[in-house]
Protein backbone atom coordinates (compact mmCIF):
# COMPACT_ATOMS: atom_id res chain seq x y z
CA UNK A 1 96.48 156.18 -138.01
CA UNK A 2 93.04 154.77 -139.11
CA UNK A 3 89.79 155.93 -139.11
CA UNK A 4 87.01 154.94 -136.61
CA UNK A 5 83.94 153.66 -138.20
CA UNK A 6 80.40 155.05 -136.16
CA UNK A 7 77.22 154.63 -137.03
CA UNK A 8 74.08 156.76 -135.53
CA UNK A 9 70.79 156.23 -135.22
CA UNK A 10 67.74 158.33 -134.92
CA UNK A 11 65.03 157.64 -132.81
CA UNK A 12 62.74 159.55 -134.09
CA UNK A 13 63.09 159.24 -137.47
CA UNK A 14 64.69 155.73 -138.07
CA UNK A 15 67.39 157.20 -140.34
CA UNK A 16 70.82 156.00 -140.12
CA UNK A 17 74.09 157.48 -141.13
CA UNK A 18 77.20 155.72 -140.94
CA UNK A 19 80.43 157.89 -140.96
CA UNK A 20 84.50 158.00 -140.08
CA UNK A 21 86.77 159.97 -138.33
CA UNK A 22 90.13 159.51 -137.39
CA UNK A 23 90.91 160.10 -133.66
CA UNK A 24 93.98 158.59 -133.83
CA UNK A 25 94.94 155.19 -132.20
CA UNK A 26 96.76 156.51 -128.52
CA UNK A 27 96.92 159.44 -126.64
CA UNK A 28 99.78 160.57 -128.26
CA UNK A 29 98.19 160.19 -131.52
CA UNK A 30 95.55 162.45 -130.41
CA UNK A 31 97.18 164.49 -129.05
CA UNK A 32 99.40 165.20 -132.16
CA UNK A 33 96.26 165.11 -134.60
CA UNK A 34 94.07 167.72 -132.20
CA UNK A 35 96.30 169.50 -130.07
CA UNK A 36 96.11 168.79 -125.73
CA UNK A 37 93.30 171.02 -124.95
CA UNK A 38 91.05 169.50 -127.56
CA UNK A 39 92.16 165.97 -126.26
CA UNK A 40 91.83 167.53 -122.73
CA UNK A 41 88.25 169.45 -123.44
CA UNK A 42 86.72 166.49 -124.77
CA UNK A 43 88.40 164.00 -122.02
CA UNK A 44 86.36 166.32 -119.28
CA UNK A 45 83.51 166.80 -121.20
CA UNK A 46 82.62 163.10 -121.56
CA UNK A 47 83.58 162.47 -117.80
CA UNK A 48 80.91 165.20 -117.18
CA UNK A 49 78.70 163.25 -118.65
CA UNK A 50 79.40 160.09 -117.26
CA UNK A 51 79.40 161.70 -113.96
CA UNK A 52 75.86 163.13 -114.06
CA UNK A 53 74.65 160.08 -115.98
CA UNK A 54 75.87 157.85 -112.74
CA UNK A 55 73.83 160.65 -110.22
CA UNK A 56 70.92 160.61 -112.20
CA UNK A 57 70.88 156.74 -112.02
CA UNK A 58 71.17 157.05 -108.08
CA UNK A 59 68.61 160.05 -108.14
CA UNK A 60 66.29 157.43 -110.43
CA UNK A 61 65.97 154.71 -107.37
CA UNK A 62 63.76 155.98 -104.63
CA UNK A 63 65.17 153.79 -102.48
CA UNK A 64 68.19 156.66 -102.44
CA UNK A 65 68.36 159.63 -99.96
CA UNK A 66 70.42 162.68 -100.72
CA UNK A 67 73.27 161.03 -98.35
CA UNK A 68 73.27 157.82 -100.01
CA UNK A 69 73.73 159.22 -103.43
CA UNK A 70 76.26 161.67 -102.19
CA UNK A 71 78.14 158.58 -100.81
CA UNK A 72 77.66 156.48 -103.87
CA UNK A 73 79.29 159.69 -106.24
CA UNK A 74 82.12 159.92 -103.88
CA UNK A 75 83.32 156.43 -104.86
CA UNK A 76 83.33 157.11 -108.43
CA UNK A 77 86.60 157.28 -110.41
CA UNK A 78 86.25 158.08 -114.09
CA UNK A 79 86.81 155.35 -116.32
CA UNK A 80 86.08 152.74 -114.23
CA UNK A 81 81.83 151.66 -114.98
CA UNK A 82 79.78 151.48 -112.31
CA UNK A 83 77.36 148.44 -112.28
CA UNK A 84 74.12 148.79 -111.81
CA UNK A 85 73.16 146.89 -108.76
CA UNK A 86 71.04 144.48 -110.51
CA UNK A 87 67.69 145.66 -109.06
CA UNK A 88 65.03 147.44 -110.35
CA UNK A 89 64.42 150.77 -109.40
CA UNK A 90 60.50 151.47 -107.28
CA UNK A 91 59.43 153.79 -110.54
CA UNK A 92 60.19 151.53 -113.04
CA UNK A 93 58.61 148.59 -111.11
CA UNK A 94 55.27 151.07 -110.53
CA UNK A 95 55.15 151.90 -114.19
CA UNK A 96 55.51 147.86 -115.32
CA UNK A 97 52.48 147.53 -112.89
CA UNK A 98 50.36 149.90 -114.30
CA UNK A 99 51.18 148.98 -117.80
CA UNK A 100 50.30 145.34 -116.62
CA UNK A 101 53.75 144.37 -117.83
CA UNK A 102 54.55 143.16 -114.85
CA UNK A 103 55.28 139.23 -113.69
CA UNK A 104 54.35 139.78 -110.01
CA UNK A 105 55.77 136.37 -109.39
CA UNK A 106 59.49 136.88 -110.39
CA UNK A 107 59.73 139.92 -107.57
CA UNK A 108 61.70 139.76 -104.90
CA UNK A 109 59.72 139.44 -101.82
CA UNK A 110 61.21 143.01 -100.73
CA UNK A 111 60.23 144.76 -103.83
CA UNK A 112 56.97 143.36 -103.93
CA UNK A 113 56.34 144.96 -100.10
CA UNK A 114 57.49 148.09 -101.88
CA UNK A 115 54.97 147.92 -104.23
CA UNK A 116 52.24 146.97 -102.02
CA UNK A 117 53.37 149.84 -99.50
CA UNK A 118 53.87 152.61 -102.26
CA UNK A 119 50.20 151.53 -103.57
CA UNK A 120 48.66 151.82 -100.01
CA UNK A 121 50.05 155.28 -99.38
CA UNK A 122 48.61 156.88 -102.63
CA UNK A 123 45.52 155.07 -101.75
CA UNK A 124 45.23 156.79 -98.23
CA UNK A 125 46.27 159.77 -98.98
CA UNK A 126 44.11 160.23 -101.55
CA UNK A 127 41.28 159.10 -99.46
CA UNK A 128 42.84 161.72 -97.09
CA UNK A 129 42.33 164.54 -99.69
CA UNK A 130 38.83 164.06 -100.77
């Protein structure tokens, strides 16, 4: 059995701290150093998290309705990564703009429609509201 070398990182303060722990080497190793409901606990609290980290990812795209992400979650099998569809979500591509951090010329025609539509429909209806 060896120890696992980690290192973590603070955003907020820069600090780093760089520490060991042995989890053992197989499931049977830590199993035998923890005991199965710590190896179990742990198992289902990380696939909890990789779960909701996967939903909030659909949730993120606007592009998604409740039915779409609801079919994309049903697909999911824990342990095997999902991969992002290699687009860039509305939000992200708004917030870019905004921050003029944008190159408008390396959009996809579609998203840049997106754009141009999401922009038009604040527009109105805050012309609407005044």
């Amino acid at each position: 059995m060896a120890a696992f070398e980690m290192t973590a990182k603070s955003k907020k303060t820069g600090r780093e701290f760089t520490g060991s722990y042995d989890f053992g080497e197989t499931l049977a190793e830590a199993v035998k150093i923890h005991g199965e409901d710590v190896v179990f606990s742990a198992y289902k609290a990380k696939g909890v998290i990789l779960y909701q980290d996967l939903a909030r990812r659909f949730l993120n795209d606007a592009g998604n309705t409740e039915e779409d992400v609801e079919a994309k979650m049903a697909d999911w099998k824990l342990g095997v990564v999902a991969v992002r569809g290699g687009g860039v979500t509305l939000a992200k591509t708004l917030e870019k703009l905004a921050a003029g951090k944008l190159n408008l010329d390396a959009l996809p025609e579609d998203q840049l429609q997106a754009v141009r539509e999401r922009i038009q429909k604040a527009l109105a209806a805050r012309k609407g509201a005044k």
